[in-house]
N, C-alpha and C. Protein backbone atom coordinates (compact mmCIF):
# COMPACT_ATOMS: atom_id res chain seq x y z
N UNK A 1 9.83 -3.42 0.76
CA UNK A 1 8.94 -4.02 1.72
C UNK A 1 8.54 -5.43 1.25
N UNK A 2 8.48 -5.68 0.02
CA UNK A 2 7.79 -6.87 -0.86
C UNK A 2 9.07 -8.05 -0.06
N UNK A 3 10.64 -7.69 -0.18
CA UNK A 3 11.88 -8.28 0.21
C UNK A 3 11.78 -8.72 2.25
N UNK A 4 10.44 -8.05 2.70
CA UNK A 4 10.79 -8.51 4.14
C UNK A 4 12.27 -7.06 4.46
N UNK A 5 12.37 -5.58 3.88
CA UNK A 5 12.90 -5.02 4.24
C UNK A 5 12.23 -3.58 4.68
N UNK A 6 12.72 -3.39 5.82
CA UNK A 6 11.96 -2.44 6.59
C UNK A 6 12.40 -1.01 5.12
N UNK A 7 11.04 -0.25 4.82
CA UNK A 7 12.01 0.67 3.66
C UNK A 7 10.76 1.71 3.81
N UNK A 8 10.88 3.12 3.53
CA UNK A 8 10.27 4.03 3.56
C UNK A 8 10.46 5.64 2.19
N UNK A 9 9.71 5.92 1.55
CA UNK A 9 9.90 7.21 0.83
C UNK A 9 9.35 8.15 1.21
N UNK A 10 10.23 9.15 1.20
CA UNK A 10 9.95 10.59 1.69
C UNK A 10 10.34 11.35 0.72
N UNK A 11 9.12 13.07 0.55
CA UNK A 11 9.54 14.00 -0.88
C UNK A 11 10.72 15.12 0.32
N UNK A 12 10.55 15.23 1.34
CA UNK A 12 11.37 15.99 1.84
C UNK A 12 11.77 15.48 3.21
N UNK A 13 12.53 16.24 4.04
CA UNK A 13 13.07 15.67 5.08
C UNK A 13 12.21 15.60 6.45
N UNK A 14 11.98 14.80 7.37
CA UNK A 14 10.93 14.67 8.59
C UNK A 14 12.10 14.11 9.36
N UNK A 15 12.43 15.56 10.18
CA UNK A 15 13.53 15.82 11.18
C UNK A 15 13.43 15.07 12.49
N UNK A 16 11.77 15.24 12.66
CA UNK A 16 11.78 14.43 13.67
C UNK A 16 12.22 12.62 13.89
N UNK A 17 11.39 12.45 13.06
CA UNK A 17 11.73 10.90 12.09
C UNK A 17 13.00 10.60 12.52
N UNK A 18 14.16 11.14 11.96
CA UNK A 18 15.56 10.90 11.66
C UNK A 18 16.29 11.03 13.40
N UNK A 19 15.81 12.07 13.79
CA UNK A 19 16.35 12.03 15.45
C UNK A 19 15.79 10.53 16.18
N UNK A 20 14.47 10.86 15.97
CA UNK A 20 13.81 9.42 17.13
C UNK A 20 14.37 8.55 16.60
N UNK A 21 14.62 7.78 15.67
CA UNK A 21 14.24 6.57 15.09
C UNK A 21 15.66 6.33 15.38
N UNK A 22 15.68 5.16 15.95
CA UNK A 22 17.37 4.01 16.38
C UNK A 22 17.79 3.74 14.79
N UNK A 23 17.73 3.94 13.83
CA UNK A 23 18.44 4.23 12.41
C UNK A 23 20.16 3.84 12.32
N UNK A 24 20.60 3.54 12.02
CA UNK A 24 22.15 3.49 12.19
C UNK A 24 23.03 2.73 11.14
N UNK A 25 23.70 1.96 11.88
CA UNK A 25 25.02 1.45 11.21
C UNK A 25 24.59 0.34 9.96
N UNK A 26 23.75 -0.10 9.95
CA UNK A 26 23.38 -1.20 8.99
C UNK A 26 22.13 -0.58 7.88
N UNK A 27 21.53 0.87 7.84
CA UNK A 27 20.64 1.64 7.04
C UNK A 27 21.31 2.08 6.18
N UNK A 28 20.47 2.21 5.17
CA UNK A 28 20.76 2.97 3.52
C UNK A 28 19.83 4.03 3.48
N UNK A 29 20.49 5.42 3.15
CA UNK A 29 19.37 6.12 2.71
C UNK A 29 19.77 6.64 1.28
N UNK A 30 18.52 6.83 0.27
CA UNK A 30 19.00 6.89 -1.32
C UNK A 30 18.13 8.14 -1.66
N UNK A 31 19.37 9.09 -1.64
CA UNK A 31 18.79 11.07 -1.86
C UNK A 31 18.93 11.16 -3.70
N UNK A 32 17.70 11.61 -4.31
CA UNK A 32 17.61 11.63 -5.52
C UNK A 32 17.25 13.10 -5.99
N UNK A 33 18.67 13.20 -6.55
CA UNK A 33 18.40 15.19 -6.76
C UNK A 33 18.87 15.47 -8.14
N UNK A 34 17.96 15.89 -8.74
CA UNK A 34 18.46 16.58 -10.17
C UNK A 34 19.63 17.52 -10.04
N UNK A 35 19.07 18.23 -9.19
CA UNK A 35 20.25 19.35 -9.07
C UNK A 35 20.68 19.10 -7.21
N UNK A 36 22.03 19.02 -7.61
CA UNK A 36 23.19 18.41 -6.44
C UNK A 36 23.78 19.97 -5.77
N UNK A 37 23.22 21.05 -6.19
CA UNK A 37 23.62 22.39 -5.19
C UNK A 37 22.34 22.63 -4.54
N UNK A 38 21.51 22.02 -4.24
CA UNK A 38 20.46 22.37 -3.86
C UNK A 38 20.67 22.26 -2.10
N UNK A 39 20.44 23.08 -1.51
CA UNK A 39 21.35 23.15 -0.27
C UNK A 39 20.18 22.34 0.64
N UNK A 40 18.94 21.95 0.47
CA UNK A 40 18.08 21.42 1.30
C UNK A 40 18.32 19.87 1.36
N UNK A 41 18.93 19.44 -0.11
CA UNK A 41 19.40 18.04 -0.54
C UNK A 41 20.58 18.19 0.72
N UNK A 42 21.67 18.77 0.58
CA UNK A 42 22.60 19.01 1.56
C UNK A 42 22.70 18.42 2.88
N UNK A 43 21.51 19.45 3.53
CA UNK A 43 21.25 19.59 4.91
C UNK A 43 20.48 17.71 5.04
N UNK A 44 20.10 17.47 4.31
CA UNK A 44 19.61 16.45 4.38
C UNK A 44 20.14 15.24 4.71
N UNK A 45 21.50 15.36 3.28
CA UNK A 45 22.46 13.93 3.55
C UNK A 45 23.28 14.36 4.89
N UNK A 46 23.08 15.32 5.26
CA UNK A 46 24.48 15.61 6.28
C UNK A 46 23.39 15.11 7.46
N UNK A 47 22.76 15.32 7.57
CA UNK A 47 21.68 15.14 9.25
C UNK A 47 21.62 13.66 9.29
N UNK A 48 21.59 12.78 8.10
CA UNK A 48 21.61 11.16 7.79
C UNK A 48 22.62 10.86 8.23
N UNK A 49 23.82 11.79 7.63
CA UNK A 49 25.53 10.66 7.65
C UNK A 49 25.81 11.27 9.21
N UNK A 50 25.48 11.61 10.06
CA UNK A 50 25.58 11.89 11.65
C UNK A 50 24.99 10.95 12.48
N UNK A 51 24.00 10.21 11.32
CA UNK A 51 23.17 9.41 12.16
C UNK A 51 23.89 8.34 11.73
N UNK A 52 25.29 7.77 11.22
CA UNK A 52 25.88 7.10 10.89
C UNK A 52 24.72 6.13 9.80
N UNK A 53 24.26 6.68 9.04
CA UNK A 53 23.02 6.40 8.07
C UNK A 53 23.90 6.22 6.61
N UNK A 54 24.38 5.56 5.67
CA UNK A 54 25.29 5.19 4.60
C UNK A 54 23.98 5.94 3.59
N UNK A 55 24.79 6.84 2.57
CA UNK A 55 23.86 7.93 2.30
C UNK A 55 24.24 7.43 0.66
N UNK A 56 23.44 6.99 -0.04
CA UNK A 56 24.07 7.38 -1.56
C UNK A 56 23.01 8.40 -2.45
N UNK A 57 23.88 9.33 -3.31
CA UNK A 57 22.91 10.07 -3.78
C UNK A 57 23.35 9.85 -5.41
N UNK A 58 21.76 9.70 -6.08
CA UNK A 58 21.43 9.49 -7.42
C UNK A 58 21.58 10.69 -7.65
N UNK A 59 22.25 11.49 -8.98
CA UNK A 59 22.14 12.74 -9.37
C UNK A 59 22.85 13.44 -10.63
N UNK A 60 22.88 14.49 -10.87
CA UNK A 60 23.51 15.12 -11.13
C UNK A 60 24.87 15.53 -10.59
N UNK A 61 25.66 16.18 -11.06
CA UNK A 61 27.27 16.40 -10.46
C UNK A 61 27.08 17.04 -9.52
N UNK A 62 27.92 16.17 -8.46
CA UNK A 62 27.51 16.72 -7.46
C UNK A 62 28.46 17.70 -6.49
N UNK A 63 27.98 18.61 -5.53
CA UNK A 63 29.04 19.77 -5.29
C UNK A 63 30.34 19.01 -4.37
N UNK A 64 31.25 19.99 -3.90
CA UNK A 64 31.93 19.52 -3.04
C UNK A 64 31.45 19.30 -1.88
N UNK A 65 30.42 20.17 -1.26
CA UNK A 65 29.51 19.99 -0.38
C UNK A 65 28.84 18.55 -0.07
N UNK A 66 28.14 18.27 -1.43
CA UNK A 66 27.68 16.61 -1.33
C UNK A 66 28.74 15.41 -1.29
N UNK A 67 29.33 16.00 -2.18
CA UNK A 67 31.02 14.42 -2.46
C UNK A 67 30.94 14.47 -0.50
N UNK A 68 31.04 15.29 0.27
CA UNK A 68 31.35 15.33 1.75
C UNK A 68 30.31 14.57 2.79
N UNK A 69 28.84 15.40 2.14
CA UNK A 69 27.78 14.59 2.89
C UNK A 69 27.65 12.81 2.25
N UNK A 70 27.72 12.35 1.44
CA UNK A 70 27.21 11.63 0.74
C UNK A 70 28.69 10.36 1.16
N UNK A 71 27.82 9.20 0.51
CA UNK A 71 28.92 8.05 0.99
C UNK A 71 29.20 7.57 -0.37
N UNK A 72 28.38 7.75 -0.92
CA UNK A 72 28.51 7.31 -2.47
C UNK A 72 27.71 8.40 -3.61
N UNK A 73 28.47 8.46 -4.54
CA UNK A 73 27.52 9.21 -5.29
C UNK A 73 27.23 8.14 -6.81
N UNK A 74 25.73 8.75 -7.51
CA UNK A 74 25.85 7.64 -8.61
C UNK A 74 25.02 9.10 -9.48
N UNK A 75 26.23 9.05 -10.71
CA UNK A 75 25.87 10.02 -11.68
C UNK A 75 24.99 9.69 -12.57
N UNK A 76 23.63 10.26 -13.02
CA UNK A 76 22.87 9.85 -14.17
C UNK A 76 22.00 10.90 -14.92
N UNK A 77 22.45 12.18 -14.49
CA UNK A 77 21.38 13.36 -15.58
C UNK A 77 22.43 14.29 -15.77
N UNK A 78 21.82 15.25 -16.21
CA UNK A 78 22.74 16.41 -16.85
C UNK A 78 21.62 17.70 -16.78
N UNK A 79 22.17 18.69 -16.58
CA UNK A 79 21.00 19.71 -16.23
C UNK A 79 20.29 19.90 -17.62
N UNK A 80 21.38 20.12 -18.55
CA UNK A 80 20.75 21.00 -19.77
C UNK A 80 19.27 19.85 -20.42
N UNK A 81 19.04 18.54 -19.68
CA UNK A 81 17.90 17.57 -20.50
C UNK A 81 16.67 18.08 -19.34
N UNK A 82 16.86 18.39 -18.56
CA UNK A 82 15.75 18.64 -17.40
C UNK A 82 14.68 19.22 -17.83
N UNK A 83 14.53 20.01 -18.68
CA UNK A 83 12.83 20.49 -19.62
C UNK A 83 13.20 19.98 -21.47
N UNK A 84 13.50 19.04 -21.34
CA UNK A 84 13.44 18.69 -22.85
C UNK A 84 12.88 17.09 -22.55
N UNK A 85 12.56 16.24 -23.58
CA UNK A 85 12.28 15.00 -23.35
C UNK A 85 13.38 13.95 -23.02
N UNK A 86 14.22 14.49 -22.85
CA UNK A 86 15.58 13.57 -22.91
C UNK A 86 15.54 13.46 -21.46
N UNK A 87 14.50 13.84 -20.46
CA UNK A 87 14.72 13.31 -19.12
C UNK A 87 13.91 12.25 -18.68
N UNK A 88 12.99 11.94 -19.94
CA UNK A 88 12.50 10.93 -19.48
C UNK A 88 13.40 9.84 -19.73
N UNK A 89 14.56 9.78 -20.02
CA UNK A 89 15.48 8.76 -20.32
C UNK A 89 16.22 9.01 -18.82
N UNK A 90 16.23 9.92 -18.41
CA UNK A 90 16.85 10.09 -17.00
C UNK A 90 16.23 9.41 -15.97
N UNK A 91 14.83 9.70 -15.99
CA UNK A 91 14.19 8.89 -14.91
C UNK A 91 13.68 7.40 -15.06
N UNK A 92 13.98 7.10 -16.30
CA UNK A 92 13.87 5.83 -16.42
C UNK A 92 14.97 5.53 -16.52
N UNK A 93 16.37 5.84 -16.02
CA UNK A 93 17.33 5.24 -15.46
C UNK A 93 17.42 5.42 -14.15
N UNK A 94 16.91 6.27 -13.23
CA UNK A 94 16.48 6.20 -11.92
C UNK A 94 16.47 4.83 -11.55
N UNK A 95 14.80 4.61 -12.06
CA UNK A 95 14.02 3.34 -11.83
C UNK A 95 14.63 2.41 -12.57
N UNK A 96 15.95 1.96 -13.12
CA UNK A 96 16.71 0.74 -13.49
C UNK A 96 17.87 1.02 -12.34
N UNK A 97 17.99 2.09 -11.97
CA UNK A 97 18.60 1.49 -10.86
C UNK A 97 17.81 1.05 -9.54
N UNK A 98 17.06 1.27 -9.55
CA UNK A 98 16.20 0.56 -8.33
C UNK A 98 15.43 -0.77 -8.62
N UNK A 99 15.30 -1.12 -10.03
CA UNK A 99 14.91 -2.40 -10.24
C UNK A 99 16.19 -3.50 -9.74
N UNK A 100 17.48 -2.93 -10.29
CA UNK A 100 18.87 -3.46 -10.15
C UNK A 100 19.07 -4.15 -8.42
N UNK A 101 19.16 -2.52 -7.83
CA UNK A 101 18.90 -2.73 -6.22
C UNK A 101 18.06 -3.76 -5.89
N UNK A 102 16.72 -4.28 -6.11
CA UNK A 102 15.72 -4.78 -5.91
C UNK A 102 15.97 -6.18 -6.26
N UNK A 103 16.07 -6.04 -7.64
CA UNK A 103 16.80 -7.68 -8.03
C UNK A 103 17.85 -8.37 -7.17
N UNK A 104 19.01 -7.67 -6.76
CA UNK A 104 19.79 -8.31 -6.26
C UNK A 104 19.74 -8.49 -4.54
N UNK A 105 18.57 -7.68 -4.38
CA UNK A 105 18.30 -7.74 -3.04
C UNK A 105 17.66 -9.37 -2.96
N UNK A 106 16.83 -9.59 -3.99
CA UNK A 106 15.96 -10.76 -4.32
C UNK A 106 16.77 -12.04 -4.47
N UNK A 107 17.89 -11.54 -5.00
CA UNK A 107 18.43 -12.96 -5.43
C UNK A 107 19.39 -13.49 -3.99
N UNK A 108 20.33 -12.30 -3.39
CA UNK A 108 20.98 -12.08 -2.34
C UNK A 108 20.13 -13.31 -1.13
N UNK A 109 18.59 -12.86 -1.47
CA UNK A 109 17.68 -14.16 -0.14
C UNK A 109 16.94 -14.93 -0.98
N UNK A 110 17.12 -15.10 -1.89
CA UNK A 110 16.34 -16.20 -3.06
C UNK A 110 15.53 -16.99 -2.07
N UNK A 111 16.31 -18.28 -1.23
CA UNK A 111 15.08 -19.34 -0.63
C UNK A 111 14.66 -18.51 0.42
N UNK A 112 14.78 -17.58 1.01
CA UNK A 112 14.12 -16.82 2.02
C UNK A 112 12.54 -16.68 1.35
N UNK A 113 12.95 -15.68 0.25
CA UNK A 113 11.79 -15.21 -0.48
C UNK A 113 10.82 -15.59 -1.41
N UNK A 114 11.59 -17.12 -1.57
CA UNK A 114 10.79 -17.99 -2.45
C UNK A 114 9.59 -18.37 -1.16
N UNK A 115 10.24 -18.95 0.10
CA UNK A 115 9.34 -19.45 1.09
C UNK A 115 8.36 -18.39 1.59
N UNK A 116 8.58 -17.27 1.44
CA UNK A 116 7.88 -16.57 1.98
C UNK A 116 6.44 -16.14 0.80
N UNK A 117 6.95 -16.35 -0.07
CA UNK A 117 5.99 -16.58 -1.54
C UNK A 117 5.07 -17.21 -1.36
N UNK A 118 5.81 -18.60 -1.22
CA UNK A 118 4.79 -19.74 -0.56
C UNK A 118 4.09 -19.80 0.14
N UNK A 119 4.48 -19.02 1.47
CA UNK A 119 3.48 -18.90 2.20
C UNK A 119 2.13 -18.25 2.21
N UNK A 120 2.52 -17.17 1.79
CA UNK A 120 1.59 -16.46 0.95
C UNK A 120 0.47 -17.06 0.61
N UNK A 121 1.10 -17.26 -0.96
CA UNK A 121 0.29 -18.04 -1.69
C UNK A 121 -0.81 -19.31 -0.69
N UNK A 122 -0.07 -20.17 0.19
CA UNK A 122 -1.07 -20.94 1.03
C UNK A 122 -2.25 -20.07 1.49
N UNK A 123 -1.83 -19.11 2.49
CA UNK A 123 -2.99 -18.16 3.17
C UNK A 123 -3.74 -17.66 2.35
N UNK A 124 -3.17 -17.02 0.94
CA UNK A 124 -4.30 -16.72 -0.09
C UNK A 124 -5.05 -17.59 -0.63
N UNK A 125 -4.74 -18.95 -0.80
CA UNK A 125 -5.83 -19.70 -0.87
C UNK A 125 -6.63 -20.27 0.20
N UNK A 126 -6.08 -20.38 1.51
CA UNK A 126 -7.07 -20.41 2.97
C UNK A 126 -8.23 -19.51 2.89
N UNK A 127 -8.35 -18.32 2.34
CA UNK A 127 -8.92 -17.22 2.34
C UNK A 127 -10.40 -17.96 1.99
């Protein structure tokens, strides 16, 4: 949202949401599942990629089921760290990949977002 991009998080799926909403050919949606047999993760990317919605899922290995729903997959945990401390190294590779995403979203409109900085900054000092 900070980028001027329409963006939203959800912990589970809002069915209605996904029907109404004109969503389509130019949306990303990014499904983040420890565990990739989880059949609700599933139902999820599949109701997205109908909505012609480009689906990538952060995860664990993922089933044949997902390789199907999913447009991309990006591997980064392993089950056996999931109750040991070694997942906090997992989820702080989560969030380097979304800093990554973010950065290059930033640089991708650099003078867009520099001006829009600016502007900012003016109105916050109008204040």
């Amino acid at each position: 949202m900070t980028l001027g991009i329409e963006s939203e998080a959800y912990d589970g799926i809002n069915e209605h949401y996904i029907v109404a909403s004109r969503k389509g050919k130019n949306d990303l949606a990014i499904i983040i599942s420890l565990f990739l047999n989880n059949l609700y993760m599933i139902k999820i990317a599949n109701k997205l990629k109908k909505r012609k919605i480009y689906v990538v899922e952060i995860g664990d290995t993922p089933t044949s089921e997902f390789i199907e729903a999913c447009s991309e997959y990006m591997g980064i945990c392993m089950k056996e760290y999931v109750l040991t401390l070694e997942m906090l190294a997992i989820l702080a590779g989560i969030n380097y990949v979304f800093d990554i995403f973010f950065a290059s979203l930033l640089v991708n409109n650099y003078h867009k977002n520099v001006n829009t900085y600016i502007e900012v900054m003016k109105t916050e000092k109008n204040k």
